[in-house]
PDB file of N, CA and C in Angstrom:
ATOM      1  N   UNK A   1      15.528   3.388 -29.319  1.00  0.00           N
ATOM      2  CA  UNK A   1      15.533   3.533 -27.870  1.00  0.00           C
ATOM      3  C   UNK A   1      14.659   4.738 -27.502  1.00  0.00           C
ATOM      4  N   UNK A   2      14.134   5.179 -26.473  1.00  0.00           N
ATOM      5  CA  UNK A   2      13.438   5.903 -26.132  1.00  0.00           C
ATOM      6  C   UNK A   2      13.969   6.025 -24.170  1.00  0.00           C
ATOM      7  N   UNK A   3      13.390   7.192 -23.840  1.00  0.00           N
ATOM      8  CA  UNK A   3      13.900   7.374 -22.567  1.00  0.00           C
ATOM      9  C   UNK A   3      12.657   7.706 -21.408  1.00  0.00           C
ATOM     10  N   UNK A   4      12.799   6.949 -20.522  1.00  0.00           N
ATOM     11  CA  UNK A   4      11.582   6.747 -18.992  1.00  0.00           C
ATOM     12  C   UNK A   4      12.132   7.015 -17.960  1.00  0.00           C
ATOM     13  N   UNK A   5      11.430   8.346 -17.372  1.00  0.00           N
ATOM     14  CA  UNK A   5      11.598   8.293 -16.048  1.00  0.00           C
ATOM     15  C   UNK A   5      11.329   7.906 -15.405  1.00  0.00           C
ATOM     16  N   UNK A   6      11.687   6.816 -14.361  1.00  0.00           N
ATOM     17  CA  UNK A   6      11.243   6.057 -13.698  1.00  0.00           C
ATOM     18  C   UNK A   6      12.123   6.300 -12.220  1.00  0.00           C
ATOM     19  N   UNK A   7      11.556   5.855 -10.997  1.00  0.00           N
ATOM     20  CA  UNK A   7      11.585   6.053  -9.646  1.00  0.00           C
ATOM     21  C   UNK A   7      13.217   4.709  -9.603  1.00  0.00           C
ATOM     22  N   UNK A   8      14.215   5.580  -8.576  1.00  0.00           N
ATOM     23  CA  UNK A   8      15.373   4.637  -8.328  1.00  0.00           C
ATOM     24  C   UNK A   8      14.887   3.766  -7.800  1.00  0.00           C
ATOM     25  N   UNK A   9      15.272   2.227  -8.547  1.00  0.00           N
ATOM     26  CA  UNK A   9      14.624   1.110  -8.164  1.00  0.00           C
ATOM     27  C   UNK A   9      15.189  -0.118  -8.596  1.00  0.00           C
ATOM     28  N   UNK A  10      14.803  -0.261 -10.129  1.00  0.00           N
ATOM     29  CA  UNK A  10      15.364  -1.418 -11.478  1.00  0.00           C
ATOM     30  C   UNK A  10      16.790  -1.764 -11.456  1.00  0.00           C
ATOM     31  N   UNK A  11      17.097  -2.371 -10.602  1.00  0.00           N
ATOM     32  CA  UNK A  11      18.515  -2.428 -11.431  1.00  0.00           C
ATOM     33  C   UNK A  11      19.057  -3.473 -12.793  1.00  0.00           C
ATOM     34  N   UNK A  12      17.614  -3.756 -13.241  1.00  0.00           N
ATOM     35  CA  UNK A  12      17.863  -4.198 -14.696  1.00  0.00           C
ATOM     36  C   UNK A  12      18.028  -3.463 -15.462  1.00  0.00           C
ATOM     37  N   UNK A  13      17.634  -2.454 -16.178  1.00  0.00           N
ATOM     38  CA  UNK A  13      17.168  -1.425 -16.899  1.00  0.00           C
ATOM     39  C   UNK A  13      18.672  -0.790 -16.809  1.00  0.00           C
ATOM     40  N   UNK A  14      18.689  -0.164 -18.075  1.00  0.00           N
ATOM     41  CA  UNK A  14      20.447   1.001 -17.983  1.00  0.00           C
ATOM     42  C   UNK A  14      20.250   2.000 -17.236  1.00  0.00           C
ATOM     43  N   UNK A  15      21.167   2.330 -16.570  1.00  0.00           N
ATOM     44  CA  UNK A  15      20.709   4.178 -15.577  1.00  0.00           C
ATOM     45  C   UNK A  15      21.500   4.623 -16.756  1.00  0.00           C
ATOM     46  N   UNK A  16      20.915   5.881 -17.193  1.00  0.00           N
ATOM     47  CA  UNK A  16      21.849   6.885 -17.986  1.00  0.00           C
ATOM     48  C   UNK A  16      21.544   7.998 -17.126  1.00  0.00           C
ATOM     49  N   UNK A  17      21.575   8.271 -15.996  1.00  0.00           N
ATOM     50  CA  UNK A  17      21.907   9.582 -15.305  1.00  0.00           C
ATOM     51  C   UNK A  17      20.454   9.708 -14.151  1.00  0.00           C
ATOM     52  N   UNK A  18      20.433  10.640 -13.279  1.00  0.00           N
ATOM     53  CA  UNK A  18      20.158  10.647 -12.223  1.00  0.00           C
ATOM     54  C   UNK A  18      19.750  12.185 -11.844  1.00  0.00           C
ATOM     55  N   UNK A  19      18.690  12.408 -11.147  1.00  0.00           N
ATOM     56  CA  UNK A  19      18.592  13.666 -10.151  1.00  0.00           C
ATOM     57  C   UNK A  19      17.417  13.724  -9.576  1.00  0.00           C
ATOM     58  N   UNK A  20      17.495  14.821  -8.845  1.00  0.00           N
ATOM     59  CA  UNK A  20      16.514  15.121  -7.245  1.00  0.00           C
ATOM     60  C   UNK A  20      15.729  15.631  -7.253  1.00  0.00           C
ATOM     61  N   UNK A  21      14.487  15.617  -7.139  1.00  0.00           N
ATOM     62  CA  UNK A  21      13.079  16.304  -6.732  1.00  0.00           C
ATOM     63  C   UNK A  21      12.818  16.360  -5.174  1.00  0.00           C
ATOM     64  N   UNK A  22      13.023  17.602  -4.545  1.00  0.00           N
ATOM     65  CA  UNK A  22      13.278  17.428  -2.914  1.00  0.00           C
ATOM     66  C   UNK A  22      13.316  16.408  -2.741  1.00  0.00           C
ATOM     67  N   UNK A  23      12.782  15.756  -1.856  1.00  0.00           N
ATOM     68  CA  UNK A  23      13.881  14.439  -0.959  1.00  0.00           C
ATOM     69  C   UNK A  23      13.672  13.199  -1.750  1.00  0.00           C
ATOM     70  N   UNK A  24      12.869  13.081  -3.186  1.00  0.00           N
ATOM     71  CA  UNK A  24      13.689  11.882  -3.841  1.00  0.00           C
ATOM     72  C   UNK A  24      14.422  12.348  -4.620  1.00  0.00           C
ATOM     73  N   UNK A  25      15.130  10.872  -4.953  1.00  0.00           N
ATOM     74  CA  UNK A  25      16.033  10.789  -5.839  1.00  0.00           C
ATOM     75  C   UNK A  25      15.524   9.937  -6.436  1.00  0.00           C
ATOM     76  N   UNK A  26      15.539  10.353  -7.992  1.00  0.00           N
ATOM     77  CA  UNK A  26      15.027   9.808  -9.531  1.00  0.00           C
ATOM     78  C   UNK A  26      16.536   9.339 -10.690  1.00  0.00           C
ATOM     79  N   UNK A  27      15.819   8.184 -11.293  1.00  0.00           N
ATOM     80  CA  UNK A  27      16.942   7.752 -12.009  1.00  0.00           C
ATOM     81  C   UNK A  27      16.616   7.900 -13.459  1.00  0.00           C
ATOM     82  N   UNK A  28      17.478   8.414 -14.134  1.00  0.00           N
ATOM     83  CA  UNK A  28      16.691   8.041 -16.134  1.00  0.00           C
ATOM     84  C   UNK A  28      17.302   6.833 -16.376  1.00  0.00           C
ATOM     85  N   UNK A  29      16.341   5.743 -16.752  1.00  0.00           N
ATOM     86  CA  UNK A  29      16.749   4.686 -17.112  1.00  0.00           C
ATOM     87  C   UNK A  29      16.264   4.804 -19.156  1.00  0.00           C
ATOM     88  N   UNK A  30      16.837   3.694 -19.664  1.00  0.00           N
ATOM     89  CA  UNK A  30      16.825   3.751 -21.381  1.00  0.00           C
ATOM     90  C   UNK A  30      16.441   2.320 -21.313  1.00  0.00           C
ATOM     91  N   UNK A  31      14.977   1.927 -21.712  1.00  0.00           N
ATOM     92  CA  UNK A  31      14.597   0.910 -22.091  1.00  0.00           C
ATOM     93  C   UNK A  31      14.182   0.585 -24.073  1.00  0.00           C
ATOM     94  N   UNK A  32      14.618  -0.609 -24.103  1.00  0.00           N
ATOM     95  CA  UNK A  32      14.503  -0.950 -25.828  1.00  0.00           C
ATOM     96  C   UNK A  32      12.703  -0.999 -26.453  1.00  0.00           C
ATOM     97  N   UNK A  33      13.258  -0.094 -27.282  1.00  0.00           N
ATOM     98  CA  UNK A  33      11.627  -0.314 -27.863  1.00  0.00           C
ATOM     99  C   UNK A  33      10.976  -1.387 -28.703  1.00  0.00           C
ATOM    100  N   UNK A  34       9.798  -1.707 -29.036  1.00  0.00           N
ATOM    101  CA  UNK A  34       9.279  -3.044 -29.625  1.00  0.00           C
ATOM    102  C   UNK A  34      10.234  -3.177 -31.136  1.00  0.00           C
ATOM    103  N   UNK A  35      10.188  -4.288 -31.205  1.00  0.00           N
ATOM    104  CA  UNK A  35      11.107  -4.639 -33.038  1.00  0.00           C
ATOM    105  C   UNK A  35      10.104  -3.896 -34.034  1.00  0.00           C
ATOM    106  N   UNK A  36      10.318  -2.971 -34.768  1.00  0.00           N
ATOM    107  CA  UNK A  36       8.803  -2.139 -35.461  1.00  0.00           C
ATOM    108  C   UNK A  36       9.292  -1.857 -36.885  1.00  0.00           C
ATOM    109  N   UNK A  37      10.707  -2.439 -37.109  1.00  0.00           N
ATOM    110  CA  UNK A  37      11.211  -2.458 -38.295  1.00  0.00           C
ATOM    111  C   UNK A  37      10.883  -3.112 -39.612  1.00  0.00           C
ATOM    112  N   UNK A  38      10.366  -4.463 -38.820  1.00  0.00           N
ATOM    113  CA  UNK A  38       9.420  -5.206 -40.438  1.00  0.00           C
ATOM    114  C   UNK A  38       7.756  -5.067 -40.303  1.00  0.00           C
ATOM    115  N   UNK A  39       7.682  -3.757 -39.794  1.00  0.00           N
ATOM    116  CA  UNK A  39       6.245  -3.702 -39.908  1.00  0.00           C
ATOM    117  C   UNK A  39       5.978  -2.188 -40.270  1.00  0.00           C
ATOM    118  N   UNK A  40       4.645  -2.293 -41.071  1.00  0.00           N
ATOM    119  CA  UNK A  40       3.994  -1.026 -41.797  1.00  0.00           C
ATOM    120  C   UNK A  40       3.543  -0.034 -40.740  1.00  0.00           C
ATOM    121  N   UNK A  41       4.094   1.784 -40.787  1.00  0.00           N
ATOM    122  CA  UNK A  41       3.667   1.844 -39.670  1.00  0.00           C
ATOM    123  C   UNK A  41       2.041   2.208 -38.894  1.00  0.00           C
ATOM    124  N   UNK A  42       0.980   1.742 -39.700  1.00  0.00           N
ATOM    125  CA  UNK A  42      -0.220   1.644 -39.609  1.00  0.00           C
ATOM    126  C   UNK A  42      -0.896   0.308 -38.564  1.00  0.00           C
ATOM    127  N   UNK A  43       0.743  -0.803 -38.769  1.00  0.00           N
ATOM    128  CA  UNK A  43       0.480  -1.523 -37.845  1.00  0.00           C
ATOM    129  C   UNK A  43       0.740  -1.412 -36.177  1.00  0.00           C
ATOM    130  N   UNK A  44       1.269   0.083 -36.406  1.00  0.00           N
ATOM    131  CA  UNK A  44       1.772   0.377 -34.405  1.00  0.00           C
ATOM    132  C   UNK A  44       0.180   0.996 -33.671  1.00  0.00           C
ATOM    133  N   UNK A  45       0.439   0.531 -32.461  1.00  0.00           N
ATOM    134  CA  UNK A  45      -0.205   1.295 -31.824  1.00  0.00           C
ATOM    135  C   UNK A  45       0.352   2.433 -30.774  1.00  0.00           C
ATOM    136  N   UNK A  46      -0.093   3.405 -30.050  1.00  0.00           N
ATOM    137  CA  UNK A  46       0.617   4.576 -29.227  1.00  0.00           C
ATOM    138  C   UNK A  46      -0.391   4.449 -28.082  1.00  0.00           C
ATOM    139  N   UNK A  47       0.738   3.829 -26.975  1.00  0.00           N
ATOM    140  CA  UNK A  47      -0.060   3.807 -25.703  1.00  0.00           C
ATOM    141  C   UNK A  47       1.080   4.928 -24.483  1.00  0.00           C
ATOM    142  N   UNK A  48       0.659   5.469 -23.906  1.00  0.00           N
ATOM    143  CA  UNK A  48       1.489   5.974 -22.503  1.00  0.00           C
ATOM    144  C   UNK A  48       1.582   5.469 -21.415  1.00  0.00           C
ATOM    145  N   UNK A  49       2.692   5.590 -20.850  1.00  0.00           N
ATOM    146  CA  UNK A  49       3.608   4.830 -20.224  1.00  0.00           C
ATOM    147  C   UNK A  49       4.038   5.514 -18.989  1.00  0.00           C
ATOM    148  N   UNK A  50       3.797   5.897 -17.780  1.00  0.00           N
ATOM    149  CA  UNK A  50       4.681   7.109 -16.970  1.00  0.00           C
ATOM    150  C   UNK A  50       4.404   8.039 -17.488  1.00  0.00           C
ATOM    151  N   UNK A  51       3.389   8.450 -18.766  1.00  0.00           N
ATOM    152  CA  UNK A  51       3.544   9.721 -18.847  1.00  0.00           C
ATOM    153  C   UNK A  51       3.851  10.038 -20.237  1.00  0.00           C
ATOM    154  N   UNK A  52       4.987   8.908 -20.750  1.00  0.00           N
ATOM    155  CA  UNK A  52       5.569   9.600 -21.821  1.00  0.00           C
ATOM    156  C   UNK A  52       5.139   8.133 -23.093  1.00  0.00           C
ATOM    157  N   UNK A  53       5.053   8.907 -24.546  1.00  0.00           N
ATOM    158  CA  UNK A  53       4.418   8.136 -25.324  1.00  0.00           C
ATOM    159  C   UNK A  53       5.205   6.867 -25.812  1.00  0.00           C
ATOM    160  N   UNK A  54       4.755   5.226 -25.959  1.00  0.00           N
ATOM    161  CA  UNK A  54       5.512   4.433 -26.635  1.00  0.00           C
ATOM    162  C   UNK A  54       4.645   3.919 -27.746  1.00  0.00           C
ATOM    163  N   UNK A  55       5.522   3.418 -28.616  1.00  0.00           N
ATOM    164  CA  UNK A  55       4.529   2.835 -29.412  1.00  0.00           C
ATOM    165  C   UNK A  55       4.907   1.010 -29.585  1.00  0.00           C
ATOM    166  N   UNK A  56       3.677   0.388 -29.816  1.00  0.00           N
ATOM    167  CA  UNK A  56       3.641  -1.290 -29.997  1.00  0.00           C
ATOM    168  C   UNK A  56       2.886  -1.972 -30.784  1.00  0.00           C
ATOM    169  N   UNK A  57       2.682  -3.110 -31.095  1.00  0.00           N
ATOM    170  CA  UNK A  57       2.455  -3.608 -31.858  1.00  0.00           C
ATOM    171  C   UNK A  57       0.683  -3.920 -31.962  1.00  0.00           C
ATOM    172  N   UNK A  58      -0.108  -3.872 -32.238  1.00  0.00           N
ATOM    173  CA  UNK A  58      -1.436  -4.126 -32.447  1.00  0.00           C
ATOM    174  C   UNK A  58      -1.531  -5.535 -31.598  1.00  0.00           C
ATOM    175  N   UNK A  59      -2.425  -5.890 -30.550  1.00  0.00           N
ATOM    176  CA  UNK A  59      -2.510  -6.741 -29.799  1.00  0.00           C
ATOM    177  C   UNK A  59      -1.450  -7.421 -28.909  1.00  0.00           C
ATOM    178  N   UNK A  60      -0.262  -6.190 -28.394  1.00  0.00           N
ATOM    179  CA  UNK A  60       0.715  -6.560 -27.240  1.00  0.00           C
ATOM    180  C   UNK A  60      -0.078  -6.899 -26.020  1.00  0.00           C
ATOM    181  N   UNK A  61       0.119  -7.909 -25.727  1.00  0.00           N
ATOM    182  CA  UNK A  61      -0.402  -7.878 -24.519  1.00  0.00           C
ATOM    183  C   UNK A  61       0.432  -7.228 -23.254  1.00  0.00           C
ATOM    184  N   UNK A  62      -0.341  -6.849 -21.836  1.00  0.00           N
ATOM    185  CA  UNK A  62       0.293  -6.264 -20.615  1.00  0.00           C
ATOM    186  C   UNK A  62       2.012  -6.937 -20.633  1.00  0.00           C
ATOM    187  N   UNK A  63       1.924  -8.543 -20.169  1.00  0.00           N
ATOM    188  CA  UNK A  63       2.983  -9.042 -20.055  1.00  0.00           C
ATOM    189  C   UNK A  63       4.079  -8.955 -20.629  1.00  0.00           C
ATOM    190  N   UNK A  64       3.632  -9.152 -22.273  1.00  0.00           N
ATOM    191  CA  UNK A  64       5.040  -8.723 -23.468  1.00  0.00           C
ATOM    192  C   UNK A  64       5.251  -7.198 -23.360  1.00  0.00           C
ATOM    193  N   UNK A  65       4.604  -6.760 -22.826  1.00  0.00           N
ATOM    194  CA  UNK A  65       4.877  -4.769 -22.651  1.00  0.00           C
ATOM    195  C   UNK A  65       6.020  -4.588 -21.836  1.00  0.00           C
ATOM    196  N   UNK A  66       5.652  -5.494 -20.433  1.00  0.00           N
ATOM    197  CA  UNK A  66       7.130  -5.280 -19.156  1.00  0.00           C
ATOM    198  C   UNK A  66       8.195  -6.234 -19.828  1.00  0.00           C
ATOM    199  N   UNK A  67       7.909  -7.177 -20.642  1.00  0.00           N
ATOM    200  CA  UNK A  67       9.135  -7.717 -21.011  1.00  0.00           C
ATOM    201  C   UNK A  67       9.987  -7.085 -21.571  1.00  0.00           C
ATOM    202  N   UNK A  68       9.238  -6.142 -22.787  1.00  0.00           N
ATOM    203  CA  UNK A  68      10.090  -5.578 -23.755  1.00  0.00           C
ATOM    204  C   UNK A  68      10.827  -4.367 -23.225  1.00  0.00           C
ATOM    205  N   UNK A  69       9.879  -4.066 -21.439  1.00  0.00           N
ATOM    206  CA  UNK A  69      10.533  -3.212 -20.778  1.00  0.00           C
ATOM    207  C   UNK A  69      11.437  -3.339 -20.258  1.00  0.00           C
ATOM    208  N   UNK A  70      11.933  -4.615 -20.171  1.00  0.00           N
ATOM    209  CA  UNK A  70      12.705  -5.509 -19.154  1.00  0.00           C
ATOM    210  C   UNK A  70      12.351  -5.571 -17.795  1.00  0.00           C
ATOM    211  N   UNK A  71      11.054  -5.474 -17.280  1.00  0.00           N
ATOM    212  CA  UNK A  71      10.187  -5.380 -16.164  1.00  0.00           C
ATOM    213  C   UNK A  71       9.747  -6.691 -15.032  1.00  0.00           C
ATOM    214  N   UNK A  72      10.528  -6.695 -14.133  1.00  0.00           N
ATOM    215  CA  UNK A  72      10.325  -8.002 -13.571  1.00  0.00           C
ATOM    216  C   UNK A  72       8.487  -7.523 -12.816  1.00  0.00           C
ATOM    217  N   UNK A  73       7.565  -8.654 -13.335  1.00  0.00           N
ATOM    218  CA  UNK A  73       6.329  -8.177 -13.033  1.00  0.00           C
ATOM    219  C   UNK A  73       5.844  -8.534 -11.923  1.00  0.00           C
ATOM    220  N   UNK A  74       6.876  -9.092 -11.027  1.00  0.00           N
ATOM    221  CA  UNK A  74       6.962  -9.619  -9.047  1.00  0.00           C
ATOM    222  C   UNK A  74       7.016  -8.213  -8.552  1.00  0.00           C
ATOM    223  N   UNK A  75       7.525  -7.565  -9.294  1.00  0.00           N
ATOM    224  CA  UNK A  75       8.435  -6.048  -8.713  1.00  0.00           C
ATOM    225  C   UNK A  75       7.276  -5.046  -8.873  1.00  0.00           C
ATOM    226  N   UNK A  76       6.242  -4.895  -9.297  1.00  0.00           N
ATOM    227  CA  UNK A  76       5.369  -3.650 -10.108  1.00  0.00           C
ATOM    228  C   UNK A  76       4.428  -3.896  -9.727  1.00  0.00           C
ATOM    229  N   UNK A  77       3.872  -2.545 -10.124  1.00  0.00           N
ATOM    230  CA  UNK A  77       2.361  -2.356  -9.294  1.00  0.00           C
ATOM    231  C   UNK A  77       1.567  -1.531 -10.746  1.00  0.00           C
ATOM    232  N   UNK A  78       0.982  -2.054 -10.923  1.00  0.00           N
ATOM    233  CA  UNK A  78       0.140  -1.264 -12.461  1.00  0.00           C
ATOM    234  C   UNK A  78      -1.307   0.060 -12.408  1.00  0.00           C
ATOM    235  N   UNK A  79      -1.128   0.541 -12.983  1.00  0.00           N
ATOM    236  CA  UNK A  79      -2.458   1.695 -12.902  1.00  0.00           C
ATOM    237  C   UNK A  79      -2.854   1.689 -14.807  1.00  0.00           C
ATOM    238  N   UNK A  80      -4.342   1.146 -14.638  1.00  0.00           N
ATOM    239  CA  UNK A  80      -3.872   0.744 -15.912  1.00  0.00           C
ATOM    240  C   UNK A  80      -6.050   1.830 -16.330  1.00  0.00           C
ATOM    241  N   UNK A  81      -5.170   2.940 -17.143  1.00  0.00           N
ATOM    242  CA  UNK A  81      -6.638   3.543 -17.393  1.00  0.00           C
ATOM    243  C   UNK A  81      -7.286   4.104 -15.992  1.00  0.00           C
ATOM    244  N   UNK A  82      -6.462   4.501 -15.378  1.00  0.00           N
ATOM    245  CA  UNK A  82      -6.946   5.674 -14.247  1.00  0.00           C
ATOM    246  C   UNK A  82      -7.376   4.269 -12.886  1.00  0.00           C
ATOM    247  N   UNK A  83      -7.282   3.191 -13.291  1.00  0.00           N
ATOM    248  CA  UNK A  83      -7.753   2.254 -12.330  1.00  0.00           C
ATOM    249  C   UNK A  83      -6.661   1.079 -12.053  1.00  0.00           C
ATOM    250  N   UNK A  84      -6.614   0.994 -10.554  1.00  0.00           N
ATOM    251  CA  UNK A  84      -5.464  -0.025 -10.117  1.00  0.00           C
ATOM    252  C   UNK A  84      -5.879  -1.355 -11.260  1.00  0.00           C
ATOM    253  N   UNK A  85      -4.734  -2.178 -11.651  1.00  0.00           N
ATOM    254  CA  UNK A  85      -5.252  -3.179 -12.349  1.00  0.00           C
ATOM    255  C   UNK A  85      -4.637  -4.869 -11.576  1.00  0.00           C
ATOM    256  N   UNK A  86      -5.393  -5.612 -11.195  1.00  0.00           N
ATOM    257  CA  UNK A  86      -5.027  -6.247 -10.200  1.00  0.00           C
ATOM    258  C   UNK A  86      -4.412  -7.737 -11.085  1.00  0.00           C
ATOM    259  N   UNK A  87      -3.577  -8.284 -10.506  1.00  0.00           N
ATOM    260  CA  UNK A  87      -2.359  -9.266 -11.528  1.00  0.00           C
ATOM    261  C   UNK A  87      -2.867 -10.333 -11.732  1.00  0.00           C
ATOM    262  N   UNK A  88      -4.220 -10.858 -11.460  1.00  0.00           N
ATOM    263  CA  UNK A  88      -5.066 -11.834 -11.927  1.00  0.00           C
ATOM    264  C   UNK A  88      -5.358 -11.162 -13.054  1.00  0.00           C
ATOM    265  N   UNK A  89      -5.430  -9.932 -13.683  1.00  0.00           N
ATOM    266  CA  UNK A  89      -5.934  -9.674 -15.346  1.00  0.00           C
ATOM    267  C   UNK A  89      -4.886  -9.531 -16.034  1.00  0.00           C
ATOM    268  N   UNK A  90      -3.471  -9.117 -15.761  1.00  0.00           N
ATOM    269  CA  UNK A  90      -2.456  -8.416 -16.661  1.00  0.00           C
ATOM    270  C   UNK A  90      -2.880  -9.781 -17.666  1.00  0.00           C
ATOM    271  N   UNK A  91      -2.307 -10.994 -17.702  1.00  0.00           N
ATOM    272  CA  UNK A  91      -1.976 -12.307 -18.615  1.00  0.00           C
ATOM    273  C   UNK A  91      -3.209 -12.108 -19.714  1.00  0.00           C
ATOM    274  N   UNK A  92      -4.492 -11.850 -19.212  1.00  0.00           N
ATOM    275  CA  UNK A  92      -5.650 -10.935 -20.328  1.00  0.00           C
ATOM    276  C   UNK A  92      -5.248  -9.710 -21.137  1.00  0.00           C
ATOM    277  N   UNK A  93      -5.016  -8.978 -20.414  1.00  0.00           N
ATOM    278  CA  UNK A  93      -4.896  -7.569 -20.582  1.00  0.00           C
ATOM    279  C   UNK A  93      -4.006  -7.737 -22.130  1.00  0.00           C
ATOM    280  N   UNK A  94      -4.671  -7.186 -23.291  1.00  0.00           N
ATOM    281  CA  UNK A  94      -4.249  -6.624 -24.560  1.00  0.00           C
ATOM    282  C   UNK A  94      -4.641  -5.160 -24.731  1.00  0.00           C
ATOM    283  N   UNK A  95      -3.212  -4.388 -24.659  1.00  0.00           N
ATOM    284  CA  UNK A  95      -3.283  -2.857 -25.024  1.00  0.00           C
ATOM    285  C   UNK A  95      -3.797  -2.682 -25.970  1.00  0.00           C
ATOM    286  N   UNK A  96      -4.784  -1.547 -26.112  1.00  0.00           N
ATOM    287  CA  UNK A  96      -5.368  -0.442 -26.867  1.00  0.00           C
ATOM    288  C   UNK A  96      -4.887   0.816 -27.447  1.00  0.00           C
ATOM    289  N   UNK A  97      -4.980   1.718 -28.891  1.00  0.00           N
ATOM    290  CA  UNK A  97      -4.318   3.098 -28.937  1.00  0.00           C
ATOM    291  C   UNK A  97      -4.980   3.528 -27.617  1.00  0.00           C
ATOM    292  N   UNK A  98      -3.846   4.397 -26.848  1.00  0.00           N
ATOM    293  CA  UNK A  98      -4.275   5.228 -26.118  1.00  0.00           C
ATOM    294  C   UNK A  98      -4.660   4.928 -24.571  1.00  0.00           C
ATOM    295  N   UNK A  99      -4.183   3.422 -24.474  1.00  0.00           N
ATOM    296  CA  UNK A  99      -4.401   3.437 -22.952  1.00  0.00           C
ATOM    297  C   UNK A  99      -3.266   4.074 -22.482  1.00  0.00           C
ATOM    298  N   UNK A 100      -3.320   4.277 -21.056  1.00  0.00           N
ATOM    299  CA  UNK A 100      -2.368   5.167 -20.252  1.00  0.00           C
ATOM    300  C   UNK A 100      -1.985   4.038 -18.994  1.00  0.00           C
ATOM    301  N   UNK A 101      -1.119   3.914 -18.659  1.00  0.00           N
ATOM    302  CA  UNK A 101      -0.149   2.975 -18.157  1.00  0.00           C
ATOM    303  C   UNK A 101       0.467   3.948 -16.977  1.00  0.00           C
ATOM    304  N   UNK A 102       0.683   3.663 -15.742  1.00  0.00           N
ATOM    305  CA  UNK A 102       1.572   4.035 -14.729  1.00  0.00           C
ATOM    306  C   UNK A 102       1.841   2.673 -14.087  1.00  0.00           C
ATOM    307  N   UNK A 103       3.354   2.488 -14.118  1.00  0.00           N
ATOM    308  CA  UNK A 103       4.276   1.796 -13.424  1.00  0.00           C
ATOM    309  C   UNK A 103       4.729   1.436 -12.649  1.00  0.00           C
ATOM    310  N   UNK A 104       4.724   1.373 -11.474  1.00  0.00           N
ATOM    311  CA  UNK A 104       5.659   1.793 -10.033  1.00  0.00           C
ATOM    312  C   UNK A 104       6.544   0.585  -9.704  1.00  0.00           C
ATOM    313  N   UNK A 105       7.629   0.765  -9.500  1.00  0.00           N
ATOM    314  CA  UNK A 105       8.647  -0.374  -8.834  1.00  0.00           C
ATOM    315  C   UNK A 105       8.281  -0.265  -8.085  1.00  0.00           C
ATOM    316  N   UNK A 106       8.708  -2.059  -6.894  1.00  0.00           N
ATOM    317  CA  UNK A 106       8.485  -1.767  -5.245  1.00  0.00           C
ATOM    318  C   UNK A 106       9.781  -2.407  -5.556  1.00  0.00           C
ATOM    319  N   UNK A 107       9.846  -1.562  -4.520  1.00  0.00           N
ATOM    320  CA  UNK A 107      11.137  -0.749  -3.698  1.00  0.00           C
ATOM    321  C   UNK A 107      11.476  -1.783  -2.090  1.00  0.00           C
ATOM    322  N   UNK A 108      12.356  -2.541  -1.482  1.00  0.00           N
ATOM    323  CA  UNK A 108      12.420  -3.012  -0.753  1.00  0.00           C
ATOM    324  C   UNK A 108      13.709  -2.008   0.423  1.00  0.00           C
ATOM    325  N   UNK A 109      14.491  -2.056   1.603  1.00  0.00           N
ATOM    326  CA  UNK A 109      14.892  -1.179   2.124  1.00  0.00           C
ATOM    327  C   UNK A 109      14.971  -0.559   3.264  1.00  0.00           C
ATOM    328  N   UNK A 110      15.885   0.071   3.516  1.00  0.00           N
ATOM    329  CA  UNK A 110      15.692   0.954   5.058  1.00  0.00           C
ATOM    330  C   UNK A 110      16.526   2.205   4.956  1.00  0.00           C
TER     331      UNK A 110
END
């Protein structure tokens, strides 16, 4: 397991605890990491995520990434390598060591 801060939002994802940055409020959620147990670890790759490092499997694609995040991908908005990445490419999109990933839930509300 590994731990993501992510914006109050998911209510898939586990909350393991909660707090405030002036007027938001942030949730720590605990998402499962890739199965990496029957594999050599020369076969992972290390991409970032929000910020903080995960590691996956050599040719994950975008889609199996939010799955394994438990990421409904109706809900998200991607920044993928310093550039918005628009949802006609994710189903292409195979991670690289070292791409950088930002996340955002949308948030519905009043």
């Amino acid at each position: 397991m590994f731990w993501l801060y992510h914006p109050i939002a998911a209510a898939q994802q586990s909350e393991c605890g909660s707090y405030k940055i002036g007027s938001s409020d942030y949730s720590l959620f605990r998402y499962p990491m890739p199965d990496l147990i029957n594999h050599d670890v020369h076969d992972v790759i290390v991409v970032q995520v929000n910020g903080k490092l995960q590691q996956c499997l050599p040719q994950t694609g975008l889609l199996a990434l939010f799955d394994q995040m438990g990421l409904n991908p109706r809900l998200i908005a991607v920044e993928y390598n310093g550039e918005i990445l628009h949802r006609q490419y994710w189903q292409d999109t195979v991670l690289q060591p070292g791409d950088r990933l930002e996340i955002v839930t949308i948030v519905g509300g009043g």
